[in-house]
C-alpha atoms as a PDB file:
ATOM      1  CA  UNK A   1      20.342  52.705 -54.571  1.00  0.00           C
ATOM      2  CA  UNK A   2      18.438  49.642 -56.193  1.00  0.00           C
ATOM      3  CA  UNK A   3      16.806  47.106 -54.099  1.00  0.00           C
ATOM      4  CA  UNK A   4      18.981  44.780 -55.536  1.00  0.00           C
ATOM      5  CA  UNK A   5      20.726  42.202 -53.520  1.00  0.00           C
ATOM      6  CA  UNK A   6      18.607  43.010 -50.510  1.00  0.00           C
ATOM      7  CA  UNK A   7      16.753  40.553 -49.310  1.00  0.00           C
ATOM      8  CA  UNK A   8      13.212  41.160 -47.865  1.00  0.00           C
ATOM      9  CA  UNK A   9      13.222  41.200 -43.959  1.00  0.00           C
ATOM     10  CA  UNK A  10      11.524  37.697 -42.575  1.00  0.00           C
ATOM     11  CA  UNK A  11       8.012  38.676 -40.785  1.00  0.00           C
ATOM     12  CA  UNK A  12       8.271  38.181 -37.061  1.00  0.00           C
ATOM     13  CA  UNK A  13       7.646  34.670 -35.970  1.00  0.00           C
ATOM     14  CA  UNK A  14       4.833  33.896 -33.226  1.00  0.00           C
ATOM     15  CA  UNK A  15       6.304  33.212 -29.676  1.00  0.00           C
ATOM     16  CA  UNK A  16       6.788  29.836 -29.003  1.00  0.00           C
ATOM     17  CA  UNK A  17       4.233  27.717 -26.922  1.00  0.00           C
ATOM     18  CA  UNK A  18       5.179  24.738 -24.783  1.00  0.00           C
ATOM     19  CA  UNK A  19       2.498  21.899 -25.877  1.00  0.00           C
ATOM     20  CA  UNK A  20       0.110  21.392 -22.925  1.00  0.00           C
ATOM     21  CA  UNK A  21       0.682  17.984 -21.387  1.00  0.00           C
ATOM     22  CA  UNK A  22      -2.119  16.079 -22.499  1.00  0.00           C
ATOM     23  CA  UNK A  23      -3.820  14.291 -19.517  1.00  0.00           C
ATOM     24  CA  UNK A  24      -3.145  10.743 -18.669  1.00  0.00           C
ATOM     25  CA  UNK A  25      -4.866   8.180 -20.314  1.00  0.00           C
ATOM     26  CA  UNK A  26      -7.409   6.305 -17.729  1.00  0.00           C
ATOM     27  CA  UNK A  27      -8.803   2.974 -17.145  1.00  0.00           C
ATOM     28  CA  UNK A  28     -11.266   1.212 -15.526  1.00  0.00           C
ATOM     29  CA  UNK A  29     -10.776   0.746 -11.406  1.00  0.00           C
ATOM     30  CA  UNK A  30     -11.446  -2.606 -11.183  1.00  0.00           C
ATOM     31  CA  UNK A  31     -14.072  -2.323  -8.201  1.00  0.00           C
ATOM     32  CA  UNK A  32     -16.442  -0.900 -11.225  1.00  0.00           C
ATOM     33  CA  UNK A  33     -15.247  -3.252 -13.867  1.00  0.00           C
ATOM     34  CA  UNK A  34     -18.322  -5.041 -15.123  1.00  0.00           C
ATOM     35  CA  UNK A  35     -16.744  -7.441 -16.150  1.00  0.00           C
ATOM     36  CA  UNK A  36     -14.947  -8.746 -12.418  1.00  0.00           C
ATOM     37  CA  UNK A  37     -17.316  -9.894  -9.773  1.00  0.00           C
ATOM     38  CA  UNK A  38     -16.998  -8.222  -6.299  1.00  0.00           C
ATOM     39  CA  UNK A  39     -14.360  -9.935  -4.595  1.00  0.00           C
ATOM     40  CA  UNK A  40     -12.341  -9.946  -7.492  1.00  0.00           C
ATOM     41  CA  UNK A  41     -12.592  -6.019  -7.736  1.00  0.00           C
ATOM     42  CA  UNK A  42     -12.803  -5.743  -4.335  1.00  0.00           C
ATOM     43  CA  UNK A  43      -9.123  -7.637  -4.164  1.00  0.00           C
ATOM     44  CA  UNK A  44      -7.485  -5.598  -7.595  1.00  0.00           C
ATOM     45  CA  UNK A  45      -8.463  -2.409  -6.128  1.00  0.00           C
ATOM     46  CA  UNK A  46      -6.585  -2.692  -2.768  1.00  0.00           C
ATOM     47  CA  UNK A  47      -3.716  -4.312  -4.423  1.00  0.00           C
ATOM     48  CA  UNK A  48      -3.461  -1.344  -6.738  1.00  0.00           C
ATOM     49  CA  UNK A  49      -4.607   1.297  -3.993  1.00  0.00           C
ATOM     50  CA  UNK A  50      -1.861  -0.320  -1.653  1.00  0.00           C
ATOM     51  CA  UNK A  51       0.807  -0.814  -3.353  1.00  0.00           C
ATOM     52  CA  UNK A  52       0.673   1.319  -6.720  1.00  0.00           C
ATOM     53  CA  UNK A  53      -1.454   4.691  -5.207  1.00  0.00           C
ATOM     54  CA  UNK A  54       0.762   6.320  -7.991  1.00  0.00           C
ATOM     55  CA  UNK A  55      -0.292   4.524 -10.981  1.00  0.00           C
ATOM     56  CA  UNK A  56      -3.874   3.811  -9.549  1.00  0.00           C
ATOM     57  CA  UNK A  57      -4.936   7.432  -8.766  1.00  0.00           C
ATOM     58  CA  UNK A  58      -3.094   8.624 -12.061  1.00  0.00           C
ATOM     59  CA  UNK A  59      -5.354   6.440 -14.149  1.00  0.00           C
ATOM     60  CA  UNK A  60      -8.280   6.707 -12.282  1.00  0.00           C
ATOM     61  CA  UNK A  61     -11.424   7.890 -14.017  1.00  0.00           C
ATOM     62  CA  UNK A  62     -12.331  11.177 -12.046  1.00  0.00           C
ATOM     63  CA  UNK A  63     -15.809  11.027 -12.464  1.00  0.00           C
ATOM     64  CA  UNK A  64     -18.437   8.940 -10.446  1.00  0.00           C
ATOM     65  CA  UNK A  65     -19.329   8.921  -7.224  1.00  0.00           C
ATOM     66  CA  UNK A  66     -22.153   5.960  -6.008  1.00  0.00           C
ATOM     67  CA  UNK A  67     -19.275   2.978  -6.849  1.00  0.00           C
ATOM     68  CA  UNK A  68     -16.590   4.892  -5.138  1.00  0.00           C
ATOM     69  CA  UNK A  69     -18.813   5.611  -1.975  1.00  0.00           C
ATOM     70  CA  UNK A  70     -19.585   1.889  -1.956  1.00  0.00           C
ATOM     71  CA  UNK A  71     -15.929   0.772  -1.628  1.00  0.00           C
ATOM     72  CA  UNK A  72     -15.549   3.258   1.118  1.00  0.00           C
ATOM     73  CA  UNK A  73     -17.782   1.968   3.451  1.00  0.00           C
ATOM     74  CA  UNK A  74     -17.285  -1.496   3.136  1.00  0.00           C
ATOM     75  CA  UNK A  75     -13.812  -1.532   3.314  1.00  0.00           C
ATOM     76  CA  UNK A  76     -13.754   1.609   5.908  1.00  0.00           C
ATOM     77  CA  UNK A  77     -16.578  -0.109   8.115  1.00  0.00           C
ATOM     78  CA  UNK A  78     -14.933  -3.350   8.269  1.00  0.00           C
ATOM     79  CA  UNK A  79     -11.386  -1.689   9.392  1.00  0.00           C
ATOM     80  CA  UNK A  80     -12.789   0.590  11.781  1.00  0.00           C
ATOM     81  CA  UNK A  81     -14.917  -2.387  13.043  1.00  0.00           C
ATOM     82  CA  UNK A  82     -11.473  -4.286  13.577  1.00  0.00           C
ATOM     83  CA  UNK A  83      -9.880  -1.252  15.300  1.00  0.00           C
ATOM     84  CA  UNK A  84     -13.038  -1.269  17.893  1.00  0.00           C
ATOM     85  CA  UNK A  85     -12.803  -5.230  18.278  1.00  0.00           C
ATOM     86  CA  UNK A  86      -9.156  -4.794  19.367  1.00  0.00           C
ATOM     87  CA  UNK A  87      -9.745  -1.794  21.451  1.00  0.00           C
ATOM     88  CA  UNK A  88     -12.406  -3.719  23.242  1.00  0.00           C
ATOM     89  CA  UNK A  89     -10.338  -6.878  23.478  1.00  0.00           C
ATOM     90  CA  UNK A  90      -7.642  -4.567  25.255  1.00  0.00           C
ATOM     91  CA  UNK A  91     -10.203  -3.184  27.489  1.00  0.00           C
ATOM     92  CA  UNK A  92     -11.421  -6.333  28.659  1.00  0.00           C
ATOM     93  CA  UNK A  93      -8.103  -7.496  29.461  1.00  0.00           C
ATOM     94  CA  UNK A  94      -7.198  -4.497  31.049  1.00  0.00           C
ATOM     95  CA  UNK A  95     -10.489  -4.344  33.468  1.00  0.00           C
ATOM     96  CA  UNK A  96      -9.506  -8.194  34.589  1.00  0.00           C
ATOM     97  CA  UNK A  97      -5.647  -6.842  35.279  1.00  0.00           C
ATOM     98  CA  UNK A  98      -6.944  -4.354  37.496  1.00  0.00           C
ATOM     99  CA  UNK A  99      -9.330  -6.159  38.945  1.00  0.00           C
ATOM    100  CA  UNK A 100      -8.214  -5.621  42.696  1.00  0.00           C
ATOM    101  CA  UNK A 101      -8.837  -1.761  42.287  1.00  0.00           C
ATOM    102  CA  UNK A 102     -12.341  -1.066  42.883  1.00  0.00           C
ATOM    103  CA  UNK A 103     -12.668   2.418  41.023  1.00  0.00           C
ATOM    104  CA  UNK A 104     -11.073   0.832  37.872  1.00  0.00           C
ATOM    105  CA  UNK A 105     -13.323  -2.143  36.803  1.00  0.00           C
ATOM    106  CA  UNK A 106     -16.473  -0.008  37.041  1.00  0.00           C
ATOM    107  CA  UNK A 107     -14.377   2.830  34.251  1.00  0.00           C
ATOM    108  CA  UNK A 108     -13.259   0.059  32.034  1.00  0.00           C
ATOM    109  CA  UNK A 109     -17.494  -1.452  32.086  1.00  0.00           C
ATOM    110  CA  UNK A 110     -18.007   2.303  30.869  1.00  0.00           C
ATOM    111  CA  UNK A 111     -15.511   2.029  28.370  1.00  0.00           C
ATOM    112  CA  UNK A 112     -16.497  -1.300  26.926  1.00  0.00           C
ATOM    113  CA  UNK A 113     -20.244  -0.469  26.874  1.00  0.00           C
ATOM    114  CA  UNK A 114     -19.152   2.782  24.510  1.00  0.00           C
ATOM    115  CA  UNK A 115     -17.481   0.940  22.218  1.00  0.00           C
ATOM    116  CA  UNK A 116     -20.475  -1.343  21.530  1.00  0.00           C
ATOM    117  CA  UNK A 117     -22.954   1.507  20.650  1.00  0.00           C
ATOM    118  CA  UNK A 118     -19.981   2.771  18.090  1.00  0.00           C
ATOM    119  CA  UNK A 119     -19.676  -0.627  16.748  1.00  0.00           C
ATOM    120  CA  UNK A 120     -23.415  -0.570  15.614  1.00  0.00           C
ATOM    121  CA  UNK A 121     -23.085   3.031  14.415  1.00  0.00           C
ATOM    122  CA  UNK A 122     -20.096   2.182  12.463  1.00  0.00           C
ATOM    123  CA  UNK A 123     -21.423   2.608   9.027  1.00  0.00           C
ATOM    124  CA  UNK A 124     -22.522   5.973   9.930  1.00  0.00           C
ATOM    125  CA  UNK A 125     -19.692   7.474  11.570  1.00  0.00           C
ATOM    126  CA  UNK A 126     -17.839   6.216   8.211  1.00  0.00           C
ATOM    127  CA  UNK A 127     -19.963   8.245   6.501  1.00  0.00           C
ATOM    128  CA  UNK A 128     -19.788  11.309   8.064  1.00  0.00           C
ATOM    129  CA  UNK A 129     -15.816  10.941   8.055  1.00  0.00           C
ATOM    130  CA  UNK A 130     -16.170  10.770   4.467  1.00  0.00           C
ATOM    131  CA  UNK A 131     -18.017  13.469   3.823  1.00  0.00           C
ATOM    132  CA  UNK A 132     -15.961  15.741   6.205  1.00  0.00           C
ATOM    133  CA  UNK A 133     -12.141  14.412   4.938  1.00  0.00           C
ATOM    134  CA  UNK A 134     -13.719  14.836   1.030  1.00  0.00           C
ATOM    135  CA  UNK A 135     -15.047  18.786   2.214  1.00  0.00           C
ATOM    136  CA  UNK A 136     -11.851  19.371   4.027  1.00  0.00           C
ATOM    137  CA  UNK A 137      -9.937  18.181   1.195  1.00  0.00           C
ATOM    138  CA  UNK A 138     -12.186  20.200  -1.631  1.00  0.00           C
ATOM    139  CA  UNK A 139     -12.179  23.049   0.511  1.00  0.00           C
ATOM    140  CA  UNK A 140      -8.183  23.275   0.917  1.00  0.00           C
ATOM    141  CA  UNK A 141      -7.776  23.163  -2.986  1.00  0.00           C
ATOM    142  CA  UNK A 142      -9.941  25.970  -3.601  1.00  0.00           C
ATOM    143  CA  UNK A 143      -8.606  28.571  -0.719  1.00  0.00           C
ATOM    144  CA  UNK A 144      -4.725  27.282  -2.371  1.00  0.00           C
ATOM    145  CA  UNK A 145      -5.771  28.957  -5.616  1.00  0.00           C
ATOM    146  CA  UNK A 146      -7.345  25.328  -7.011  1.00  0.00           C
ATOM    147  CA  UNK A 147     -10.404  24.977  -9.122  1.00  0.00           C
ATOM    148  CA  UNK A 148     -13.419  24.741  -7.199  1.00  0.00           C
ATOM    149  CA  UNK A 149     -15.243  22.758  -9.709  1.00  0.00           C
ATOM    150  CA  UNK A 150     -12.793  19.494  -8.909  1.00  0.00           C
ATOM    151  CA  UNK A 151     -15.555  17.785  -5.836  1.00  0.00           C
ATOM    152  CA  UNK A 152     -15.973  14.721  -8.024  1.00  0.00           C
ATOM    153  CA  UNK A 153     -11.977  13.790  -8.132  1.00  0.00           C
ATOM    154  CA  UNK A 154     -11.523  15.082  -4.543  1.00  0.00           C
ATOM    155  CA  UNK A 155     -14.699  12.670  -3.659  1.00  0.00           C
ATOM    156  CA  UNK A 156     -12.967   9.626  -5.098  1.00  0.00           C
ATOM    157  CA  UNK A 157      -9.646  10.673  -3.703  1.00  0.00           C
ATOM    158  CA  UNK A 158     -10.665  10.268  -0.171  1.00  0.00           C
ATOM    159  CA  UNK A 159     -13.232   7.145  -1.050  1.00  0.00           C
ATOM    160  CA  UNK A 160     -10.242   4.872  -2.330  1.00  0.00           C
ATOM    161  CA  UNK A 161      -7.856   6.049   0.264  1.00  0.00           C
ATOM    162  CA  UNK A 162     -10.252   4.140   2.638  1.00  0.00           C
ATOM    163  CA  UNK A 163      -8.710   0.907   1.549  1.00  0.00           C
ATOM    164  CA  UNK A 164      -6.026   1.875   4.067  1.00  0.00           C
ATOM    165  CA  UNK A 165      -8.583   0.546   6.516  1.00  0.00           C
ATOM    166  CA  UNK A 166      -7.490  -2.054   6.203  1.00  0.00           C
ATOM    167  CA  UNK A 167      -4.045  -1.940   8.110  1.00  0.00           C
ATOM    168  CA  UNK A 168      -7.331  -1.746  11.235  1.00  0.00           C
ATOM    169  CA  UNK A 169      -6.860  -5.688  10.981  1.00  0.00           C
ATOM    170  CA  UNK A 170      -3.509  -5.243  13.132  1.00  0.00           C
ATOM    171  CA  UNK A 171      -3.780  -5.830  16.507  1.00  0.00           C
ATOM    172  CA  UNK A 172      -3.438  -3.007  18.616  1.00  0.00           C
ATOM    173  CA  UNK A 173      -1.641  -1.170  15.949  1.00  0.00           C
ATOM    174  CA  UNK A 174      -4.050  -1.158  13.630  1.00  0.00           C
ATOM    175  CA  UNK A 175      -5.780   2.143  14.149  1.00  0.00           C
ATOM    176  CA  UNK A 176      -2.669   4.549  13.958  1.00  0.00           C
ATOM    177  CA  UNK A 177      -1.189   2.558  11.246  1.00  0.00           C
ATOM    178  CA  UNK A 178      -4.504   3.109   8.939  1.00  0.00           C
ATOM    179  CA  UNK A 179      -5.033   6.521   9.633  1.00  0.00           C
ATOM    180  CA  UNK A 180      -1.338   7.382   9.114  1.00  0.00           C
ATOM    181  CA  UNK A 181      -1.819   5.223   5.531  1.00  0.00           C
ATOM    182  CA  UNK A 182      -4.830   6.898   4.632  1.00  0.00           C
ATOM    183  CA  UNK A 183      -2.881  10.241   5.137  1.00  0.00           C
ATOM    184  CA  UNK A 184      -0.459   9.074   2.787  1.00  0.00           C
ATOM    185  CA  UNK A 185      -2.748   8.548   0.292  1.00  0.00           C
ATOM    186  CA  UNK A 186      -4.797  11.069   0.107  1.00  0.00           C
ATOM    187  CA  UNK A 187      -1.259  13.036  -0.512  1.00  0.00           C
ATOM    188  CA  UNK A 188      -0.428  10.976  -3.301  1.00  0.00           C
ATOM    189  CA  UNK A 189      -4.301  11.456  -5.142  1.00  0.00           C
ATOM    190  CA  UNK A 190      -3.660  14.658  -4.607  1.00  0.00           C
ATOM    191  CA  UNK A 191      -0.334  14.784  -6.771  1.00  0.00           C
ATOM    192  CA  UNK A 192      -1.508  12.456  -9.546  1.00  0.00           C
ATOM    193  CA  UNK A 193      -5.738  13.324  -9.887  1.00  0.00           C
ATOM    194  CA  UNK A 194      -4.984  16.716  -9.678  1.00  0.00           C
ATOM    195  CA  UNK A 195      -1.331  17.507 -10.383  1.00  0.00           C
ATOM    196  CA  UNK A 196      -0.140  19.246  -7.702  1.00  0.00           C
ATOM    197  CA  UNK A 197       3.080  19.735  -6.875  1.00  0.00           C
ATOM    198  CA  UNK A 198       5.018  17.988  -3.725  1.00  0.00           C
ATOM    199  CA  UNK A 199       5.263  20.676  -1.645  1.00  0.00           C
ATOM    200  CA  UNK A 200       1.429  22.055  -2.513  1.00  0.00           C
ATOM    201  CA  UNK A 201      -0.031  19.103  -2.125  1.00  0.00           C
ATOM    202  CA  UNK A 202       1.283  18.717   1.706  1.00  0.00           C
ATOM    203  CA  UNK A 203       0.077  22.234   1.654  1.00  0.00           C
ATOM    204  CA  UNK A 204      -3.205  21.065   1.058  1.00  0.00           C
ATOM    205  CA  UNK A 205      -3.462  17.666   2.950  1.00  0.00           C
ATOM    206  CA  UNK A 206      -2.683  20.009   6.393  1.00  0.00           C
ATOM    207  CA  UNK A 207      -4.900  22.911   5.295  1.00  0.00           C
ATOM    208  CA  UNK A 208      -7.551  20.225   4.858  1.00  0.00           C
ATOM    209  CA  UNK A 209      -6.617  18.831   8.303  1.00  0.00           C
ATOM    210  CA  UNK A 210      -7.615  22.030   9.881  1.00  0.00           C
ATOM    211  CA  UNK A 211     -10.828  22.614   7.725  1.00  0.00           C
ATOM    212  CA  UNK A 212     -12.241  19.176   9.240  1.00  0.00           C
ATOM    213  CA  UNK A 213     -11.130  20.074  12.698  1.00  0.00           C
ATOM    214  CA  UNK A 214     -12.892  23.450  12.257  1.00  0.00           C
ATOM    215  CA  UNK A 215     -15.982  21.648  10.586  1.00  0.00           C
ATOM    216  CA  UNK A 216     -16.701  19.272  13.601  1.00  0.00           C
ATOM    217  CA  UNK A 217     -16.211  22.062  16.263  1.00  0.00           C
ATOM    218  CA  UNK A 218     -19.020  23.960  13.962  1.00  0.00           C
ATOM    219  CA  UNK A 219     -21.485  20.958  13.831  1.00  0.00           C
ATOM    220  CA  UNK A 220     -20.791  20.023  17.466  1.00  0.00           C
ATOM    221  CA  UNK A 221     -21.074  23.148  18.463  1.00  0.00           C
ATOM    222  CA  UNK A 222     -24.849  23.753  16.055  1.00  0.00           C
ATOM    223  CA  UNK A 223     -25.769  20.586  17.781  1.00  0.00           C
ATOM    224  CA  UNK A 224     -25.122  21.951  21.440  1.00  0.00           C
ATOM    225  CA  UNK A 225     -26.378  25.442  20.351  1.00  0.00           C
ATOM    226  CA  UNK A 226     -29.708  23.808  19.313  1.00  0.00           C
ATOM    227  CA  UNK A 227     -29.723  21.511  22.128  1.00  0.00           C
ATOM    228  CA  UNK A 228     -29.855  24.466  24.858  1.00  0.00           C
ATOM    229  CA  UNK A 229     -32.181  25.821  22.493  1.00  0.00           C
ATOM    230  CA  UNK A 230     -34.426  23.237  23.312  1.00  0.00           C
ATOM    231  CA  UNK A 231     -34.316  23.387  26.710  1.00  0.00           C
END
């Protein structure tokens, strides 16, 4: 037989590869623009953390962490400052409405003296809660099968969701309302910083829910446990 009229077999082609997505371009958050004074960030950034979480955290630089921090506790410090103020304007009200009992005046004086101390410590107990919520979240991603090397995103995730804080301006309402927004939020940062999927993401946001929980029994219970130490 001649080779003629055959035609040489075609090598085998490589498997196809699906292009990798390439990451989403990001810009400036405009609470470390430069080129915007404060209130002017201060005002973009909760417009755009508010009411676009989406677009904000999917164009959010993921690196940084002293500007981020910042926004945090001025924004979380002055809601949870308005929560207290409306907790303690309840109180009051509630001591004078029971005034007639004699047991319950002398509980709501307890109360209201509390509240004042927490005030003062405000800016402290915000950053505790940030450093907890950002471990809890950082924590969660890693034991779901996430990179561990992601703190820096998770950090700003949970920094900007504190403009939620700002539903703490509500009377009454205020508290639930931010803390149920912040929730929300740190969901969504989840999805778009680090591209988790729906379901995964709520995965994470309860997982994370529990790590906190578990880290404040542990540091209450050091505290305690080095307490009786003491004597």
């Amino acid at each position: 037989m001649t080779d003629e009229g055959m035609e040489p077999e075609a090598a085998p082609s490589a498997p196809s590869q699906e292009p990798e997505a390439a990451p989403a371009a990001t810009h400036p958050v405009p609470w470390e623009d430069a080129g915007l004074n404060r209130f002017q960030g201060l005002g973009r950034t909760l417009g755009q953390v508010l009411f676009h979480p989406g677009d904000f955290f999917r164009t959010m630089p993921r690196e940084g962490w002293a500007e981020a921090l910042a926004f945090a506790l001025i924004v979380g410090t002055a809601g949870m400052l308005a929560c207290l103020y409306w907790q303690l304007l309840l109180y009051l009200g509630l001591s004078r409405a029971v005034g007639v009992m004699r047991a319950m005046p002398c509980l709501f004086s307890r109360v209201e003296w509390a509240l004042i101390p927490m005030m003062l410590l405000t800016p402290v107990v915000m950053l505790a809660n940030l450093i907890v919520s950002s471990l809890g979240l950082w924590g969660a991603v890693g034991l779901t099968g996430g990179p561990w090397s992601v703190f820096s995103p998770v950090w700003r995730i949970t920094c900007y969701a504190q403009g939620a804080m700002v539903a703490g301006f509500l009377p009454l309402l205020g508290g639930p309302v931010a803390g149920l927004w912040t929730l929300v939020l740190y969901y969504r940062g989840l999805q778009k910083v680090l591209g988790l999927s729906s379901w995964r993401a709520l995965g994470v946001l309860c997982l994370s829910l529990v790590l906190q929980v578990l880290l404040v029994v542990l540091l209450l219970g050091s505290l305690w446990g080095f307490r009786l130490l003491l004597g």
